[in-house]
N, C-alpha and C. Protein backbone atom coordinates (compact mmCIF):
# COMPACT_ATOMS: atom_id res chain seq x y z
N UNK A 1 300.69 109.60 27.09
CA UNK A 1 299.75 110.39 27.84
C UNK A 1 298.31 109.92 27.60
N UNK A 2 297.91 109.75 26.36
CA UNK A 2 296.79 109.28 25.81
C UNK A 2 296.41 107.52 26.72
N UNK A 3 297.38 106.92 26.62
CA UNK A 3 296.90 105.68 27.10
C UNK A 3 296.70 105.53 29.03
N UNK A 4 297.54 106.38 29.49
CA UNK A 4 297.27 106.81 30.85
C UNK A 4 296.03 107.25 31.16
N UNK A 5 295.59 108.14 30.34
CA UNK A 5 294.25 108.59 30.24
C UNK A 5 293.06 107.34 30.04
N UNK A 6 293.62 106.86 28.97
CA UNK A 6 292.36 105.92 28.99
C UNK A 6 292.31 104.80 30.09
N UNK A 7 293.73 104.45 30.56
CA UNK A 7 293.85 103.57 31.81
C UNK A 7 292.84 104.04 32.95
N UNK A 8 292.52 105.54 33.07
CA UNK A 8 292.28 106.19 33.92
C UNK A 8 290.90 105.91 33.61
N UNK A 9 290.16 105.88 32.78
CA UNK A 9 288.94 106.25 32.41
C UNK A 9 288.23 104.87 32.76
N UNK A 10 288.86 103.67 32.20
CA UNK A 10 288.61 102.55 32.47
C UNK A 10 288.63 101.94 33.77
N UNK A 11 289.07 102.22 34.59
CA UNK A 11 289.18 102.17 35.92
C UNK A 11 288.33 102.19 36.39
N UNK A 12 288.05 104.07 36.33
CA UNK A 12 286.69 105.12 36.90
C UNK A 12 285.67 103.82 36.32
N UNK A 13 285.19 103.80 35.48
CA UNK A 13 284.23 103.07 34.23
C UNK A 13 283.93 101.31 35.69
N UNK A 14 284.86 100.74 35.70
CA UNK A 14 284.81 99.71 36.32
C UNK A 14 284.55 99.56 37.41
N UNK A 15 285.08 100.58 38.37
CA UNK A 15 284.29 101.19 39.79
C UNK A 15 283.12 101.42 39.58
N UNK A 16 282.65 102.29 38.94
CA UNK A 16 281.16 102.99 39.03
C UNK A 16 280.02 101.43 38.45
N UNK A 17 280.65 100.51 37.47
CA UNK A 17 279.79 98.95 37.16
C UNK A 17 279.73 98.61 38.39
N UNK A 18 281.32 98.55 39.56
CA UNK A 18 281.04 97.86 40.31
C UNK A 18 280.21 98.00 41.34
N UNK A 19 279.97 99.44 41.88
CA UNK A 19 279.06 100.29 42.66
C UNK A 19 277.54 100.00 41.98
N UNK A 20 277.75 100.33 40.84
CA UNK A 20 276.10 99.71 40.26
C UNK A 20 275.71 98.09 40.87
N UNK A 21 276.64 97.73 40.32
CA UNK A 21 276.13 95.52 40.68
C UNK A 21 276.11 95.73 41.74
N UNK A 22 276.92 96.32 42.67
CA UNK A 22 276.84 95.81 44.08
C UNK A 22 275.16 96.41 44.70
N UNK A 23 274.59 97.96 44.37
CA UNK A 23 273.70 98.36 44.70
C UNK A 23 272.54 97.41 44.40
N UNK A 24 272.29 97.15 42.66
CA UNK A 24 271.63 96.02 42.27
C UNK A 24 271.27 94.53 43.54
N UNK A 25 272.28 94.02 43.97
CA UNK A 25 272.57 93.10 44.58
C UNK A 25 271.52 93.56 45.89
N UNK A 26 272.39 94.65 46.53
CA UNK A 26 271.44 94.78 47.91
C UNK A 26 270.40 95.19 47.52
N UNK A 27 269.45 95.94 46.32
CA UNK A 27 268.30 95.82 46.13
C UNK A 27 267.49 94.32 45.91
N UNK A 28 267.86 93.49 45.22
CA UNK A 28 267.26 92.10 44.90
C UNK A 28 267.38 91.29 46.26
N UNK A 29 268.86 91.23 46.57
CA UNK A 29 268.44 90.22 47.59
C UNK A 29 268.41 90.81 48.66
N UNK A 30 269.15 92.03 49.08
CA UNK A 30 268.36 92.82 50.80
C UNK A 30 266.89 92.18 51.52
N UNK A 31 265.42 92.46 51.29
CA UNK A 31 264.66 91.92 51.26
C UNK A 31 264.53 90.30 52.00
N UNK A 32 265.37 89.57 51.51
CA UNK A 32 265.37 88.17 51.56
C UNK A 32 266.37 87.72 52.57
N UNK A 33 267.22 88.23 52.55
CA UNK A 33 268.38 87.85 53.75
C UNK A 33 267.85 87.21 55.03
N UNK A 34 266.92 87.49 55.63
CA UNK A 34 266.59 87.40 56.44
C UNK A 34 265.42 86.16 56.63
N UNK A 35 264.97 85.66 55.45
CA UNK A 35 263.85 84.57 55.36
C UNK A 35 265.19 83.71 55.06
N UNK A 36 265.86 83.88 53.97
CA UNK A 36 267.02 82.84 53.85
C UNK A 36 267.55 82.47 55.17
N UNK A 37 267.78 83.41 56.03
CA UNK A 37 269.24 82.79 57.15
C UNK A 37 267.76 82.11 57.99
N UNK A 38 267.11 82.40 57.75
CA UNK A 38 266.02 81.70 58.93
C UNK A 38 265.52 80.47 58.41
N UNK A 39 265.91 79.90 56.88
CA UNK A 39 265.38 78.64 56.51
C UNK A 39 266.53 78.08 56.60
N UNK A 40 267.98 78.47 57.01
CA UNK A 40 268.81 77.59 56.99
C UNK A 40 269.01 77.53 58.20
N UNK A 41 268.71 78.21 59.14
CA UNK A 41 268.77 77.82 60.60
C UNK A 41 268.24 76.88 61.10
N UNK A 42 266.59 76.52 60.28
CA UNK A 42 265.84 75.70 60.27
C UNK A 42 266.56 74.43 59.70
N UNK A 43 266.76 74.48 58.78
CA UNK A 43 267.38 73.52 57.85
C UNK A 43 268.65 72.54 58.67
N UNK A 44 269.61 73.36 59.40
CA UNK A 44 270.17 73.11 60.39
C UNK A 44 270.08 72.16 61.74
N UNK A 45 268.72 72.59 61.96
CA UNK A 45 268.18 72.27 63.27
C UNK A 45 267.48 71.27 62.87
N UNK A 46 266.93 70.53 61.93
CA UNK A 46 266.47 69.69 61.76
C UNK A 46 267.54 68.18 61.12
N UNK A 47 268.94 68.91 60.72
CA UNK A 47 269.97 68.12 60.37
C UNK A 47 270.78 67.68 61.75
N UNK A 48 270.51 68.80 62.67
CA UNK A 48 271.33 67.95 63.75
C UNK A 48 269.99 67.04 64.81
N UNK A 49 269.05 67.39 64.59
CA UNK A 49 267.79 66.65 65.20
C UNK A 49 268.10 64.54 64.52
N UNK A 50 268.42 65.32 63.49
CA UNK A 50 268.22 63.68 61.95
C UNK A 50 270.15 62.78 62.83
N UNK A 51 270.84 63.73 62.82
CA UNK A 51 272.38 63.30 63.43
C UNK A 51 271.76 62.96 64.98
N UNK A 52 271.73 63.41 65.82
CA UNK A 52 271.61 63.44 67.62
C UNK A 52 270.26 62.81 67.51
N UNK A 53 269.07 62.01 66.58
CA UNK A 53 268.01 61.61 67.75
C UNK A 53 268.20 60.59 67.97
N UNK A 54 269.19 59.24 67.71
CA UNK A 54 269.40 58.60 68.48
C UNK A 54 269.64 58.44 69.83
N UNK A 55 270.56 59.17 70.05
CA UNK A 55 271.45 60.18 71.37
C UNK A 55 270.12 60.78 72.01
N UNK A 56 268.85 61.33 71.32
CA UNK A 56 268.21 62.23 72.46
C UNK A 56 266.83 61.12 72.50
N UNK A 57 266.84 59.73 72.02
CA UNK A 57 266.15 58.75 72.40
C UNK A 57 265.32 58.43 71.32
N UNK A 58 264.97 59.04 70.40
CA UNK A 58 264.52 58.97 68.84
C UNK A 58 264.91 57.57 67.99
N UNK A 59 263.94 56.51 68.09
CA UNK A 59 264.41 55.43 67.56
C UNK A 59 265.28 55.89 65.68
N UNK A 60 266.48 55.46 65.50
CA UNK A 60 266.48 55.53 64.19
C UNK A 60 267.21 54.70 63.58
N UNK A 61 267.16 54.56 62.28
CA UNK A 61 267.43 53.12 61.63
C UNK A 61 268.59 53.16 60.96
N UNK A 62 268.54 54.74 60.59
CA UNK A 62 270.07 54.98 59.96
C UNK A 62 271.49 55.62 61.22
N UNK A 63 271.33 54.75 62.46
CA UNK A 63 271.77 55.40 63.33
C UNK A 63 273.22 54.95 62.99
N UNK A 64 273.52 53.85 62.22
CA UNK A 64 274.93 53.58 62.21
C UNK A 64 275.80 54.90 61.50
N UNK A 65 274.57 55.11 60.33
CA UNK A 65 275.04 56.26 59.14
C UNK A 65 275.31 57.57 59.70
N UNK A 66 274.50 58.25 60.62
CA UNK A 66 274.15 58.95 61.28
C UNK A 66 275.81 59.25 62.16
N UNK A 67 276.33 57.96 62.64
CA UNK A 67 277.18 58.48 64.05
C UNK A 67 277.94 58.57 63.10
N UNK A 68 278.21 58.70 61.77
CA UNK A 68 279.74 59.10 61.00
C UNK A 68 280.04 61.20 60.96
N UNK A 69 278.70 61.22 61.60
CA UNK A 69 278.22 62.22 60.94
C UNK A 69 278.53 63.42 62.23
N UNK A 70 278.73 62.60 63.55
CA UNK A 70 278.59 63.49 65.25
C UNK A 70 279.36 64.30 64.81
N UNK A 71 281.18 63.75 64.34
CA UNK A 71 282.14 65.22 64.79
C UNK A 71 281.62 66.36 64.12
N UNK A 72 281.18 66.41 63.26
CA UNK A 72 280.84 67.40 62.58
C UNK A 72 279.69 68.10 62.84
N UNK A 73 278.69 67.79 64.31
CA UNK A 73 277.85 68.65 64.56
C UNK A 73 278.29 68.65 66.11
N UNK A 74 279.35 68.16 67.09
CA UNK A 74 279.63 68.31 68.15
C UNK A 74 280.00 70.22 68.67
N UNK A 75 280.58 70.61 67.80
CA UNK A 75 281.35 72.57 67.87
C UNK A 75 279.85 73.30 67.94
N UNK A 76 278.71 73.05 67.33
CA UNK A 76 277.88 73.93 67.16
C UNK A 76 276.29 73.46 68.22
N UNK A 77 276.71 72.20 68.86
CA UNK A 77 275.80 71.34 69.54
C UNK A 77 275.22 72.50 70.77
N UNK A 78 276.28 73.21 71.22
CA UNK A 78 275.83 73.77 72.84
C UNK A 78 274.94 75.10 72.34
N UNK A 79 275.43 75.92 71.08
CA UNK A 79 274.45 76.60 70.51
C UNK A 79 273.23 75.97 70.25
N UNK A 80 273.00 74.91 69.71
CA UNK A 80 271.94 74.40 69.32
C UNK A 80 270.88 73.73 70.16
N UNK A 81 271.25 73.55 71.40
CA UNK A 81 270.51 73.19 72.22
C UNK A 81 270.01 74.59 73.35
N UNK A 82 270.83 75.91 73.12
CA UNK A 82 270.10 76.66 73.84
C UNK A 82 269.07 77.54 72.71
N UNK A 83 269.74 77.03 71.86
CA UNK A 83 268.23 78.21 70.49
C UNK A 83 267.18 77.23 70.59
N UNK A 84 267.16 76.15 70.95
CA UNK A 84 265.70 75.26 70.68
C UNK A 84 265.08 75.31 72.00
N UNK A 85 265.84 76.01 73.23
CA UNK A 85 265.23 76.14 74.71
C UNK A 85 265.73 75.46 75.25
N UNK A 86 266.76 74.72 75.13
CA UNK A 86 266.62 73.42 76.14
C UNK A 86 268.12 74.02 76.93
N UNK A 87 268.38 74.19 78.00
CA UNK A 87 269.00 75.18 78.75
C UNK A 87 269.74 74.49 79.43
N UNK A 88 270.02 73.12 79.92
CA UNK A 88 271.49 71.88 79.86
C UNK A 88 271.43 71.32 78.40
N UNK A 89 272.41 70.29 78.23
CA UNK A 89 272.52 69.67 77.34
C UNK A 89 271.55 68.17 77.20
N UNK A 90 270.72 67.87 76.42
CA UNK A 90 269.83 67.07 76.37
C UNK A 90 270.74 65.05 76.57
N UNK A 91 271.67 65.41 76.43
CA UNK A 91 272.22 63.96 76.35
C UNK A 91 272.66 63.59 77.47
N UNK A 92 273.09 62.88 78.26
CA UNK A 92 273.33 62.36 79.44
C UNK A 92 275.28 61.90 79.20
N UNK A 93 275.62 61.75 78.49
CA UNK A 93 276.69 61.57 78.12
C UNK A 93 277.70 62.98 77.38
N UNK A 94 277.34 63.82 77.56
CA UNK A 94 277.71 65.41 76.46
C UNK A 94 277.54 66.37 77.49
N UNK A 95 278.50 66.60 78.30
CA UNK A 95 277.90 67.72 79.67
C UNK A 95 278.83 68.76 78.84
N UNK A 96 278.30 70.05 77.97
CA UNK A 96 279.03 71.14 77.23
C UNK A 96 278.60 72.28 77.99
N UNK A 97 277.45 71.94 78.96
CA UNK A 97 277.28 73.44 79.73
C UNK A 97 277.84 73.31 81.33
């Protein structure tokens, strides 16, 4: 009976840490969420600018390095060209709209 009890207590005990950390958490970083997702959006948009400016006429030197790099920004390309404004697809070869 005794150890049921304390099973019980420890439990309660570990919920209520976890309700604490988690509150902790959205106090510290709540605040920031929002400068973060906006420097990686940035961060983003300047990685597929560094991949595609060959493609959008941007002389570049690491263009061989660069095309290893397309499949992996082709899925998120048609988003990325309407968040920067550009409302067809900038490449002449890539018709995604």
């Amino acid at each position: 009976m005794a150890a049921v009890d304390r099973t019980q207590r420890r439990e309660e005990a570990s919920r209520r840490w976890a309700a604490v950390r988690d509150g902790l958490h959205e106090f510290y970083v709540g605040p920031y969420r929002q400068t973060m997702l906006r420097e990686r959006r940035d961060e983003d948009d300047l990685f597929m600018i560094a991949v595609l400016g060959e493609a959008l006429g941007v002389p570049d030197p690491a263009a061989y390095y660069s095309a290893e790099l397309l499949p992996a920004v082709w899925q998120d390309f048609h988003a990325w060209h309407r968040r920067i404004g550009i409302p067809d697809s900038p490449l002449d070869h890539i018709a995604c709209c």
